[in-house]
PDB file of N, CA and C in Angstrom:
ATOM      1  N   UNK A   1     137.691 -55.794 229.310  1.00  0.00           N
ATOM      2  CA  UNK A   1     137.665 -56.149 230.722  1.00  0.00           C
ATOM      3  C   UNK A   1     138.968 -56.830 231.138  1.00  0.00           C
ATOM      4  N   UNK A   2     139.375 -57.769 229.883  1.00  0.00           N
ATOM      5  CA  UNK A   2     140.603 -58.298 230.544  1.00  0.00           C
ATOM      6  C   UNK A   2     141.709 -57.377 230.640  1.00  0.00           C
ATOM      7  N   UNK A   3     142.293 -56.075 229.871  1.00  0.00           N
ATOM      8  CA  UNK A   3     142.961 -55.400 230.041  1.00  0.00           C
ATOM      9  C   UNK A   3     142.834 -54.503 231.392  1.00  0.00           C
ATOM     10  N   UNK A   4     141.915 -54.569 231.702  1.00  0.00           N
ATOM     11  CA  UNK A   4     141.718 -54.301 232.926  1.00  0.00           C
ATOM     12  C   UNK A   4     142.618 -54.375 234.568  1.00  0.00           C
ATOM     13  N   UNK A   5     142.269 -55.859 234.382  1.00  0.00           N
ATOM     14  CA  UNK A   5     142.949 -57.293 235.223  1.00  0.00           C
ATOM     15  C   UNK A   5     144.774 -56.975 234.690  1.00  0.00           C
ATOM     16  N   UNK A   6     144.705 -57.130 233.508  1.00  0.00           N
ATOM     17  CA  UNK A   6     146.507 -56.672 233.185  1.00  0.00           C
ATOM     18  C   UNK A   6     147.068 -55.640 234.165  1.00  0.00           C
ATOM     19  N   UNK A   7     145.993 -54.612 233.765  1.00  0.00           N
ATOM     20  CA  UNK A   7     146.460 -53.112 234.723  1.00  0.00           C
ATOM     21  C   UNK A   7     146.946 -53.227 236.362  1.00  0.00           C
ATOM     22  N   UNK A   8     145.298 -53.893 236.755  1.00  0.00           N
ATOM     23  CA  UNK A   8     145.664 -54.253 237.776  1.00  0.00           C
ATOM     24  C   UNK A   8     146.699 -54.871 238.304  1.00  0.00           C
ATOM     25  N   UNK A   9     146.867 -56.056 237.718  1.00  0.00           N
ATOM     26  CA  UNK A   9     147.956 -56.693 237.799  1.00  0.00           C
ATOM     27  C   UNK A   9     149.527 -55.842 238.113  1.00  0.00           C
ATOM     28  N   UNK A  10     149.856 -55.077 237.081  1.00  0.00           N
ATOM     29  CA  UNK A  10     151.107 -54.544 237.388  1.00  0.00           C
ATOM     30  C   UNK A  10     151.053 -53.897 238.453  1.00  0.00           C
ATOM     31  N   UNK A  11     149.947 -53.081 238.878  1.00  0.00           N
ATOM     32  CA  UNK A  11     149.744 -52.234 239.665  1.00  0.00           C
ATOM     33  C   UNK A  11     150.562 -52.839 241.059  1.00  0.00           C
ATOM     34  N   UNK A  12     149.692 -54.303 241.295  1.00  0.00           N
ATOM     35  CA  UNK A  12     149.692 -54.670 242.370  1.00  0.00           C
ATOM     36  C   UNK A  12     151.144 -55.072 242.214  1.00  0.00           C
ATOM     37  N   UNK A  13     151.701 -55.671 241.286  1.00  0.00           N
ATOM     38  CA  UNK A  13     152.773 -56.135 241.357  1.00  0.00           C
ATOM     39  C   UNK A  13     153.925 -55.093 241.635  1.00  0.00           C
ATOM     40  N   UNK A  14     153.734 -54.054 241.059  1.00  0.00           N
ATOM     41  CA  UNK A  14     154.954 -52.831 241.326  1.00  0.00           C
ATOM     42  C   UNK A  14     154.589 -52.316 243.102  1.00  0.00           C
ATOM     43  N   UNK A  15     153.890 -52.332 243.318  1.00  0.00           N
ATOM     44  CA  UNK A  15     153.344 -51.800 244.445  1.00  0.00           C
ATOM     45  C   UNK A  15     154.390 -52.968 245.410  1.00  0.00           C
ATOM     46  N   UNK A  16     154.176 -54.288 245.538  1.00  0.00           N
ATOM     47  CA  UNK A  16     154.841 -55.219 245.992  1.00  0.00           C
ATOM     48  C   UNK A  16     155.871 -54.987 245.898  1.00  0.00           C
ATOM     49  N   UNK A  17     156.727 -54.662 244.925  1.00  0.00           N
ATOM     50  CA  UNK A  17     158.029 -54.497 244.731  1.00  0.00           C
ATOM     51  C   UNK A  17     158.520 -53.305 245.175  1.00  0.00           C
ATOM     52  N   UNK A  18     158.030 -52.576 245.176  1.00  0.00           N
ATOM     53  CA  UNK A  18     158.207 -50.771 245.604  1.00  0.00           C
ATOM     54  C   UNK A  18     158.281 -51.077 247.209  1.00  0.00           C
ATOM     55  N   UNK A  19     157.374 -51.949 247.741  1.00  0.00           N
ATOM     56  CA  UNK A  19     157.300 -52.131 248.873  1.00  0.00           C
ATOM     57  C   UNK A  19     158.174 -52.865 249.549  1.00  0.00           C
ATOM     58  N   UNK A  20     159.064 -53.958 248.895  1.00  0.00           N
ATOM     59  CA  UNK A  20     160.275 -54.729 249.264  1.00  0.00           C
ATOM     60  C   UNK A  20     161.309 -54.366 249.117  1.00  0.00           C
ATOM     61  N   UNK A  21     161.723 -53.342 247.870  1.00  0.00           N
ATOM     62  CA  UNK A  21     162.538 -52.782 247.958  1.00  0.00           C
ATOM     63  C   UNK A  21     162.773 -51.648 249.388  1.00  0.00           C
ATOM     64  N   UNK A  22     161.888 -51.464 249.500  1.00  0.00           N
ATOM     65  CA  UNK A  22     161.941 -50.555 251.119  1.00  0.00           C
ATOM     66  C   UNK A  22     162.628 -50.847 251.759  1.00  0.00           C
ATOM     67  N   UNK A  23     161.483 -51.906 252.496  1.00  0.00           N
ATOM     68  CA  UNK A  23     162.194 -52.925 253.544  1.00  0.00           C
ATOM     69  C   UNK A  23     162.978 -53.226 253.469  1.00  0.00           C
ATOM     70  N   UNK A  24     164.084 -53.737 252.217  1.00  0.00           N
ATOM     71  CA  UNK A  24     164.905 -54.160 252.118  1.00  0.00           C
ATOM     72  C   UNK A  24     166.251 -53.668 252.098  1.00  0.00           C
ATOM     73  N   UNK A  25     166.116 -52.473 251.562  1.00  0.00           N
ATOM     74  CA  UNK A  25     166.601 -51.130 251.684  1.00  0.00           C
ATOM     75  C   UNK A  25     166.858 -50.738 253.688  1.00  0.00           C
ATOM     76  N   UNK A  26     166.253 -50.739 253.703  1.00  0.00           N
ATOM     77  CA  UNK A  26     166.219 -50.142 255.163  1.00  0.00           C
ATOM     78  C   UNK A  26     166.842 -50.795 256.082  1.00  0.00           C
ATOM     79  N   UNK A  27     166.914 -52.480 255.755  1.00  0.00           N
ATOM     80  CA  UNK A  27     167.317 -53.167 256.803  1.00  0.00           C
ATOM     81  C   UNK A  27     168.684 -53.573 256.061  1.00  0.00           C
ATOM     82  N   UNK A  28     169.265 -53.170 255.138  1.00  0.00           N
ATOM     83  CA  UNK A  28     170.495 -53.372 254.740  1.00  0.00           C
ATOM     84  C   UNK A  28     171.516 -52.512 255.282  1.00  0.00           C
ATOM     85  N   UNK A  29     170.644 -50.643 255.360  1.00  0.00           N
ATOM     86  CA  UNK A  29     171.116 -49.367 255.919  1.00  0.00           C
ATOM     87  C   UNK A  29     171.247 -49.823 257.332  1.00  0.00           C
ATOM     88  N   UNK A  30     170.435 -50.350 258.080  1.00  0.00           N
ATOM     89  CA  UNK A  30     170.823 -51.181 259.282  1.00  0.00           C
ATOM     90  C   UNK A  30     171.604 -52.194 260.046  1.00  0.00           C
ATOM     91  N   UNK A  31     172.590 -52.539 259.064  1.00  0.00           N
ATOM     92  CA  UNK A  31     173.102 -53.719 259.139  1.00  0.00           C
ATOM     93  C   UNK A  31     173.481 -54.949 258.495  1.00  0.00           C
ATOM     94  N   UNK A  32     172.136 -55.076 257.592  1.00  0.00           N
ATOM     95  CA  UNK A  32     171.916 -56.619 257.567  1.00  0.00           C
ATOM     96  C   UNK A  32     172.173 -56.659 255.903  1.00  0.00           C
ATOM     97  N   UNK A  33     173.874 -57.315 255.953  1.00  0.00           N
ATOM     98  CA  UNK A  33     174.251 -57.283 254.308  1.00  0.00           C
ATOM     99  C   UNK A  33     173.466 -58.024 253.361  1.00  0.00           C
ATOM    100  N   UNK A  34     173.137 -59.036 253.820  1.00  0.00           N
ATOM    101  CA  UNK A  34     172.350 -60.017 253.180  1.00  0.00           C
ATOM    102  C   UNK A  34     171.065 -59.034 252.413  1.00  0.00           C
ATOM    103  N   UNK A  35     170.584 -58.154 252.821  1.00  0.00           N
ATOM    104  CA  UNK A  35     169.968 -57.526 252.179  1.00  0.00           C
ATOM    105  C   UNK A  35     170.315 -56.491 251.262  1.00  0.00           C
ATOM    106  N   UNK A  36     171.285 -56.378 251.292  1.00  0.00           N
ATOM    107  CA  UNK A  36     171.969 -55.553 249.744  1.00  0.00           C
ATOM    108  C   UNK A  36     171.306 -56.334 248.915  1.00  0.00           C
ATOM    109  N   UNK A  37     171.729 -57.954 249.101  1.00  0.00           N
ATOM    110  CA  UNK A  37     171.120 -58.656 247.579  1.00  0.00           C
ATOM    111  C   UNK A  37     170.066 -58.179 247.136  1.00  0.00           C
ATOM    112  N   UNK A  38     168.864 -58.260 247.643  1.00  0.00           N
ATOM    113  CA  UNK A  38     167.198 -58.008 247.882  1.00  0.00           C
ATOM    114  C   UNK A  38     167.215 -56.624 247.164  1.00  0.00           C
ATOM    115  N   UNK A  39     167.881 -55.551 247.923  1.00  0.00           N
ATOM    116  CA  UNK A  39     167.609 -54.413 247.354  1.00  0.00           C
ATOM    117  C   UNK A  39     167.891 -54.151 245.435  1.00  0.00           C
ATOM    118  N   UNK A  40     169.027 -55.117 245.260  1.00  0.00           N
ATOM    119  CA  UNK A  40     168.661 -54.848 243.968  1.00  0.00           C
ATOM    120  C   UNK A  40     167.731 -56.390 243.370  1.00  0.00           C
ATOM    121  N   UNK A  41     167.590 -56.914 243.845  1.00  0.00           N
ATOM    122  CA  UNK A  41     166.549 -57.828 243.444  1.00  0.00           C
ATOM    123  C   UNK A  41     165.066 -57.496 242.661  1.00  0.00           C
ATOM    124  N   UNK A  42     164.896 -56.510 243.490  1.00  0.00           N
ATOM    125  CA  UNK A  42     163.428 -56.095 243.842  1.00  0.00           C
ATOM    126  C   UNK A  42     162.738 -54.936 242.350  1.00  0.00           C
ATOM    127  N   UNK A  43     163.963 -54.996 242.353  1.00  0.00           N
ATOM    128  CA  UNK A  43     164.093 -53.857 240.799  1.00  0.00           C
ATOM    129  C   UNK A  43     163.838 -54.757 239.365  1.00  0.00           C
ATOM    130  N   UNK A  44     164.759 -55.194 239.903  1.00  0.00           N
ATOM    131  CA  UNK A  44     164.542 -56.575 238.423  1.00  0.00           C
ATOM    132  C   UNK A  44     162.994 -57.135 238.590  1.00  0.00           C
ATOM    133  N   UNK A  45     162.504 -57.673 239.515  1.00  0.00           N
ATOM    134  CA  UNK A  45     161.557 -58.294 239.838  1.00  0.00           C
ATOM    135  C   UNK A  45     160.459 -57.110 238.935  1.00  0.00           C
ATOM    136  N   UNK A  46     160.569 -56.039 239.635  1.00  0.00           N
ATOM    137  CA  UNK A  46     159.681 -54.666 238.942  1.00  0.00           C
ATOM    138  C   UNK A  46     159.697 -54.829 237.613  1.00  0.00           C
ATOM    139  N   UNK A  47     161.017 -54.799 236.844  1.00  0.00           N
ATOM    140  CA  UNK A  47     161.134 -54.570 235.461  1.00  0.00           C
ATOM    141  C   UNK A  47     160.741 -55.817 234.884  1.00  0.00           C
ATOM    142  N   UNK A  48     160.725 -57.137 235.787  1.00  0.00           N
ATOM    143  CA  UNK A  48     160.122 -58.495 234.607  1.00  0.00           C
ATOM    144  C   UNK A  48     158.767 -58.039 234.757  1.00  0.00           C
ATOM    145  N   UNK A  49     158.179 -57.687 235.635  1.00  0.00           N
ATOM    146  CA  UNK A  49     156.580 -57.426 235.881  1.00  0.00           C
ATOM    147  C   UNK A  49     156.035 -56.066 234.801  1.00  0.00           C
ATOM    148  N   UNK A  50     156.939 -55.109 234.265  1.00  0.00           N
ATOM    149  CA  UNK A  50     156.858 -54.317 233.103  1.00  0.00           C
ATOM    150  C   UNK A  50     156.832 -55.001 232.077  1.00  0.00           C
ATOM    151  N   UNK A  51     157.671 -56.017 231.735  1.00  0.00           N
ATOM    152  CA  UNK A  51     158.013 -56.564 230.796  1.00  0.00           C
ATOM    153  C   UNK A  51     156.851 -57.315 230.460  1.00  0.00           C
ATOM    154  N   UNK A  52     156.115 -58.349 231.466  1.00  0.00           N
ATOM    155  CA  UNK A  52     154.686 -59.284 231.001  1.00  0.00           C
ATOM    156  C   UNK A  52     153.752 -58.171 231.170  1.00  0.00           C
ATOM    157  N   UNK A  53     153.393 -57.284 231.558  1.00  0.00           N
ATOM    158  CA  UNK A  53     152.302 -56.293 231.028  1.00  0.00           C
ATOM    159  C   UNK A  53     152.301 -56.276 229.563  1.00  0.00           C
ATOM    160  N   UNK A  54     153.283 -55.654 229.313  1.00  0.00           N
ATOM    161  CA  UNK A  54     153.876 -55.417 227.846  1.00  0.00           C
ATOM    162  C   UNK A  54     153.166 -56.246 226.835  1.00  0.00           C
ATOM    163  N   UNK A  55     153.761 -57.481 227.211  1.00  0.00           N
ATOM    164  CA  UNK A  55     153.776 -58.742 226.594  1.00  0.00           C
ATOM    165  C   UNK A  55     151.957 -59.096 226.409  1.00  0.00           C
ATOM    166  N   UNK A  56     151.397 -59.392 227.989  1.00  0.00           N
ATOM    167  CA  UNK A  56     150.095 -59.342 227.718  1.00  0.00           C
ATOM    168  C   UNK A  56     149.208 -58.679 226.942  1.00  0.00           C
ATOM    169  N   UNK A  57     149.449 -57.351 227.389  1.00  0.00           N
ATOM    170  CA  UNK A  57     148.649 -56.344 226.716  1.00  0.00           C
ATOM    171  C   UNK A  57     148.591 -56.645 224.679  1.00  0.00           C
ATOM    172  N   UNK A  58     150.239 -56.911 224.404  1.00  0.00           N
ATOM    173  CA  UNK A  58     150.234 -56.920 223.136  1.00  0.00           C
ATOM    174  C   UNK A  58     149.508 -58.169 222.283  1.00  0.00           C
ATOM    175  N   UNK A  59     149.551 -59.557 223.148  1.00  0.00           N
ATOM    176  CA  UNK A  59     148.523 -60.809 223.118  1.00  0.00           C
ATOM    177  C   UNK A  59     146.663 -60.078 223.277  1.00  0.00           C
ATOM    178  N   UNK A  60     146.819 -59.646 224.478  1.00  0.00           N
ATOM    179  CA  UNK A  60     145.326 -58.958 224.503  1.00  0.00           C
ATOM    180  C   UNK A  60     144.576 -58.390 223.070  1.00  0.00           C
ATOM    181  N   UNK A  61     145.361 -57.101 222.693  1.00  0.00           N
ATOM    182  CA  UNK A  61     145.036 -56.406 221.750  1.00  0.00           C
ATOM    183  C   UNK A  61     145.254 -57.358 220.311  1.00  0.00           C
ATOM    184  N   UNK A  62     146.077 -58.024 219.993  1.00  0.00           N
ATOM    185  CA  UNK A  62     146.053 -58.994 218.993  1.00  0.00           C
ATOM    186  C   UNK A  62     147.031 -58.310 218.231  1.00  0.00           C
ATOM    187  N   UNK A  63     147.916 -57.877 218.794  1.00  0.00           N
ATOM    188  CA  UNK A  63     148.974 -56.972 217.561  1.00  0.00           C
ATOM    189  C   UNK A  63     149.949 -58.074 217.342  1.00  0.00           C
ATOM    190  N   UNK A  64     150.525 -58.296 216.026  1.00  0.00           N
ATOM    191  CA  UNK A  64     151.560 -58.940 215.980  1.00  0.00           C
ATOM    192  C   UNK A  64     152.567 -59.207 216.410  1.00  0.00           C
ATOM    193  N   UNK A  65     153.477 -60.054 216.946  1.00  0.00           N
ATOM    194  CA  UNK A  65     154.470 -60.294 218.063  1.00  0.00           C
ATOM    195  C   UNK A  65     155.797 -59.268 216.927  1.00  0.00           C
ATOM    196  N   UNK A  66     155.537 -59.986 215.775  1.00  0.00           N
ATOM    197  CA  UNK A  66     156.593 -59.298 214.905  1.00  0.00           C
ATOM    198  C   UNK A  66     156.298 -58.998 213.390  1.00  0.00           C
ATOM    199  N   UNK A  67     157.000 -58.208 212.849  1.00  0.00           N
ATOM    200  CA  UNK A  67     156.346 -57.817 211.252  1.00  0.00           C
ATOM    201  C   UNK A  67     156.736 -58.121 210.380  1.00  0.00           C
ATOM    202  N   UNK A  68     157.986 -59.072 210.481  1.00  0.00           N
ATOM    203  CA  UNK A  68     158.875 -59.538 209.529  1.00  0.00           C
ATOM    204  C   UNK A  68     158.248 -60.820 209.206  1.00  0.00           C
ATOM    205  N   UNK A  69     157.310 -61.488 209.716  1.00  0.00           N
ATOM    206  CA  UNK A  69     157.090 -62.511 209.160  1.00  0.00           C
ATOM    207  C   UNK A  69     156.183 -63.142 207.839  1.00  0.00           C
ATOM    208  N   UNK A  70     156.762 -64.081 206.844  1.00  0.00           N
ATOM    209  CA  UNK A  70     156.329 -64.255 205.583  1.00  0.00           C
ATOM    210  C   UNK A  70     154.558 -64.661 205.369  1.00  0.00           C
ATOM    211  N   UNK A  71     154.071 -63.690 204.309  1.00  0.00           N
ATOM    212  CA  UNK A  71     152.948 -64.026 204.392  1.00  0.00           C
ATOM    213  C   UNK A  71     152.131 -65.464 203.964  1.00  0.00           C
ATOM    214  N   UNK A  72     151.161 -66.004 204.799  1.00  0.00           N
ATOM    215  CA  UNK A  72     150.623 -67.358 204.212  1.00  0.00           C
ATOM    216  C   UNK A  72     150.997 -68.426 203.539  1.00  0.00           C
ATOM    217  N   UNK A  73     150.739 -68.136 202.238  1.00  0.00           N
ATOM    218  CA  UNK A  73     151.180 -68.375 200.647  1.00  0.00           C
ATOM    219  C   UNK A  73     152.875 -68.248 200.058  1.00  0.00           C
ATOM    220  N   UNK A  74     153.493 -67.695 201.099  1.00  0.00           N
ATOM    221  CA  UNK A  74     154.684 -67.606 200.604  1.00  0.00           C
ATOM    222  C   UNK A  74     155.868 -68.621 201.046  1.00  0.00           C
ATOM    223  N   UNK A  75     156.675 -69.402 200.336  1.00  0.00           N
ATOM    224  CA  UNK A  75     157.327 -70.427 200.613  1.00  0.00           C
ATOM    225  C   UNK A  75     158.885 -69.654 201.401  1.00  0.00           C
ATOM    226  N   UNK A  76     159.326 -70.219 202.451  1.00  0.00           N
ATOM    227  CA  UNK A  76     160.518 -69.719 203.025  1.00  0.00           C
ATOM    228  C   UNK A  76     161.512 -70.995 201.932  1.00  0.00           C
ATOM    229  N   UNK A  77     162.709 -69.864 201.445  1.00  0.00           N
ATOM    230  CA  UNK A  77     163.358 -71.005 200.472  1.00  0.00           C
ATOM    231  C   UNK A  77     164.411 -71.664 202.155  1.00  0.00           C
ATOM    232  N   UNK A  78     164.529 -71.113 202.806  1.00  0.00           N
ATOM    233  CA  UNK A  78     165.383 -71.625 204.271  1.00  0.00           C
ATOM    234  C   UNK A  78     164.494 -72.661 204.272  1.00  0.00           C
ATOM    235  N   UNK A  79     162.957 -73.012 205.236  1.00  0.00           N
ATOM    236  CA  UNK A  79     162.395 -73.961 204.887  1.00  0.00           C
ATOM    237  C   UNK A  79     162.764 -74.791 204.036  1.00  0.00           C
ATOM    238  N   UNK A  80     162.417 -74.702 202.910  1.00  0.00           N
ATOM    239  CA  UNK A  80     162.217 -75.655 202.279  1.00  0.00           C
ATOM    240  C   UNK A  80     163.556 -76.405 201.687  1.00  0.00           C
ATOM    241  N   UNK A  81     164.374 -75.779 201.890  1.00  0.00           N
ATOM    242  CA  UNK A  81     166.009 -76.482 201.857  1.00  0.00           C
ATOM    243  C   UNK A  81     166.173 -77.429 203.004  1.00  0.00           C
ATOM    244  N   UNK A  82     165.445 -76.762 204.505  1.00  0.00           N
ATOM    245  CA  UNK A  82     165.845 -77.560 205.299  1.00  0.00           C
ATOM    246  C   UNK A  82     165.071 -78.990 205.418  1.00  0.00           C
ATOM    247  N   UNK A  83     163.614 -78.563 204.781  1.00  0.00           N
ATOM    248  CA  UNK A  83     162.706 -80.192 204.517  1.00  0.00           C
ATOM    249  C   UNK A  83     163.144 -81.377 203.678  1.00  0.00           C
ATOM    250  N   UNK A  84     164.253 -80.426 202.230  1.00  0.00           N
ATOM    251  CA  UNK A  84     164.442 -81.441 201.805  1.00  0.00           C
ATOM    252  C   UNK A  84     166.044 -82.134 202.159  1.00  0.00           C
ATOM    253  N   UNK A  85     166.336 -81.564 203.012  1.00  0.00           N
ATOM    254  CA  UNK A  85     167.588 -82.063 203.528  1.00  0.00           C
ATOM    255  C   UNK A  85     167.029 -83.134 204.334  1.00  0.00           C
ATOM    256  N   UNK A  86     165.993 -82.843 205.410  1.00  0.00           N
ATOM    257  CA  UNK A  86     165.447 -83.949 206.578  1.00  0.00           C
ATOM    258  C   UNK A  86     165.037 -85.202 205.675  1.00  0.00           C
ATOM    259  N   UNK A  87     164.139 -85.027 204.541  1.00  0.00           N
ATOM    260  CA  UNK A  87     163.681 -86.265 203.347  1.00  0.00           C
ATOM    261  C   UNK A  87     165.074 -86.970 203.330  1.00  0.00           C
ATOM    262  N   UNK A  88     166.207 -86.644 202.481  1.00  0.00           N
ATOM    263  CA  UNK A  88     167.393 -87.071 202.312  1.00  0.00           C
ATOM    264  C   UNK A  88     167.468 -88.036 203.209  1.00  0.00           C
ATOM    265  N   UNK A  89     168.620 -87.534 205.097  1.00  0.00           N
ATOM    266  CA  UNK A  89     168.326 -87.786 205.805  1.00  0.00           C
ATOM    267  C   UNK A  89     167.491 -89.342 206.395  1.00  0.00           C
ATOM    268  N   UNK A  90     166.134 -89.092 205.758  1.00  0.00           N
ATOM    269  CA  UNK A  90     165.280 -90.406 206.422  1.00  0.00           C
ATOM    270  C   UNK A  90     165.143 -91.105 205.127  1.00  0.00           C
ATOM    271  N   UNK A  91     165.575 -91.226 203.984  1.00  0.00           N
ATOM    272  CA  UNK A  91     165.799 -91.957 202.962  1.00  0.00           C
ATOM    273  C   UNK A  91     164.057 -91.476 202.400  1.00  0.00           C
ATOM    274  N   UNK A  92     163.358 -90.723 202.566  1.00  0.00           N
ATOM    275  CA  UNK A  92     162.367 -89.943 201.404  1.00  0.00           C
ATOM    276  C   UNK A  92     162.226 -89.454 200.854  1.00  0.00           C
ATOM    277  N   UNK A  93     161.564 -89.786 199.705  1.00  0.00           N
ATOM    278  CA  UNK A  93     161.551 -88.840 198.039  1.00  0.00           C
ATOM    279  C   UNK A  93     161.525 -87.394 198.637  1.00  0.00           C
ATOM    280  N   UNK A  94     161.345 -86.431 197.196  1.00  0.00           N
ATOM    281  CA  UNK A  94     161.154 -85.719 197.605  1.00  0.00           C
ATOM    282  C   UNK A  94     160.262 -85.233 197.883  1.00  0.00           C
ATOM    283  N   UNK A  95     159.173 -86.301 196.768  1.00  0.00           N
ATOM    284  CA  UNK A  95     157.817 -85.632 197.195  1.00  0.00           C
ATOM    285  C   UNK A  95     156.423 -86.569 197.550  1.00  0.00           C
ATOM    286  N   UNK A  96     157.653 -87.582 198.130  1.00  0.00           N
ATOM    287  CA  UNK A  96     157.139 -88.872 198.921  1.00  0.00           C
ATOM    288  C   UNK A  96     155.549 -88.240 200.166  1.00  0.00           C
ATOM    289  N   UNK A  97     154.454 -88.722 199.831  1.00  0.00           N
ATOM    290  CA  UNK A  97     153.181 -88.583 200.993  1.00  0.00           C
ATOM    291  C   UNK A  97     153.712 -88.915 202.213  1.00  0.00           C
ATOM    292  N   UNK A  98     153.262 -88.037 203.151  1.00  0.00           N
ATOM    293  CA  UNK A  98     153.429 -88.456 204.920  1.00  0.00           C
ATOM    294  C   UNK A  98     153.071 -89.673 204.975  1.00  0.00           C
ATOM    295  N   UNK A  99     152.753 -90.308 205.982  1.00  0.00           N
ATOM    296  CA  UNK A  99     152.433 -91.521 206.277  1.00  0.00           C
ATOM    297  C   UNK A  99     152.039 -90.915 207.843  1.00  0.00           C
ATOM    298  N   UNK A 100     150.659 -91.084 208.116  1.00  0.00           N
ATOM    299  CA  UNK A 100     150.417 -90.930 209.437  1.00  0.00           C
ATOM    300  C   UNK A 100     150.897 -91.788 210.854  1.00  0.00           C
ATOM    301  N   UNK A 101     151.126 -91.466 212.281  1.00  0.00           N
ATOM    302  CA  UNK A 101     151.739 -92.725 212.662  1.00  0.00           C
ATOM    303  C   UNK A 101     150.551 -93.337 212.738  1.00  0.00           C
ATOM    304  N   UNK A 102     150.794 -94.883 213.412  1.00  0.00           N
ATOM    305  CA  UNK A 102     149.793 -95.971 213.197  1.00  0.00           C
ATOM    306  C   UNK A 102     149.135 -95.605 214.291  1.00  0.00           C
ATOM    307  N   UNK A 103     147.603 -95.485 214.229  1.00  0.00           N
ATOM    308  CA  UNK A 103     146.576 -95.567 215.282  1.00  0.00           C
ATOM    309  C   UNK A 103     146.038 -93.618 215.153  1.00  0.00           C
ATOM    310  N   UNK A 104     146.896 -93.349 213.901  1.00  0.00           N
ATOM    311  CA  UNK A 104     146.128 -91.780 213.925  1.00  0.00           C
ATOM    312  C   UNK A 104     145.084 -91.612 213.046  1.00  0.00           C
ATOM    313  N   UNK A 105     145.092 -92.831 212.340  1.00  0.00           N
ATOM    314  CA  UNK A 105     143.995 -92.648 211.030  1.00  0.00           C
ATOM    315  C   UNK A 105     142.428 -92.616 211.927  1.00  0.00           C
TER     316      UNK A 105
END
C-alpha cells in the first residue's frame, strides 16, 4: 500500500513540474527573462523528485542501500586502527571498559 502513495507521489510531483515548466516556458517566450531561470529549474526539480522515488521505493522494498558492506562478525581492520588511535589520543588502554556517562546507569 505504501508503494502505492510513492507512485502517487511522483506522479503528482512530475505532473507539477511538467506543469511549471510550461508556464514558465511560455512566459519567458513572451518576454519575461526572469523566467529562463524557472524553465530550467523545473527540470531539476523533476529529476530530484525521480531521484526520492528511487530512493523510497528501495527503503520500501528493503533492498540494500549497498553490497559492499562487511558482514556482522567481520572486523574492519580501518576501524579498528582508527579506535585504537582515538584510545591513544584520550590516554586509554587498549582494552580499557567504557565507562558509561554519569546518570546513564
Amino acid at each position: 500500500m505504501k508503494t502505492l502513495w510513492i507512485h502517487g507521489g511522483l506522479v503528482l510531483a512530475e505532473t507539477i513540474c511538467a506543469s511549471g515548466f510550461t508556464v514558465e516556458y511560455l512566459r519567458a517566450r513572451s518576454g519575461n527573462t526572469l523566467s529562463w531561470a524557472y524553465v530550467f529549474e523545473w527540470p531539476i526539480f523533476a529529476g530530484y523528485a525521480v531521484y526520492m522515488w528511487r530512493k523510497l521505493l528501495k527503503d520500501e522494498v528493503g533492498e540494500p542501500a549497498r553490497s559492499d558492506h562487511l558482514p556482522p562478525d567481520a572486523k574492519d581492520p580501518a576501524l579498528e586502527t582508527y579506535n585504537e588511535y582515538l584510545r591513544s589520543v584520550h590516554g586509554g588502554a587498549p582494552d580499557a571498559p567504557r565507562n558509561p556517562p554519569h546518570g546513564a546507569e
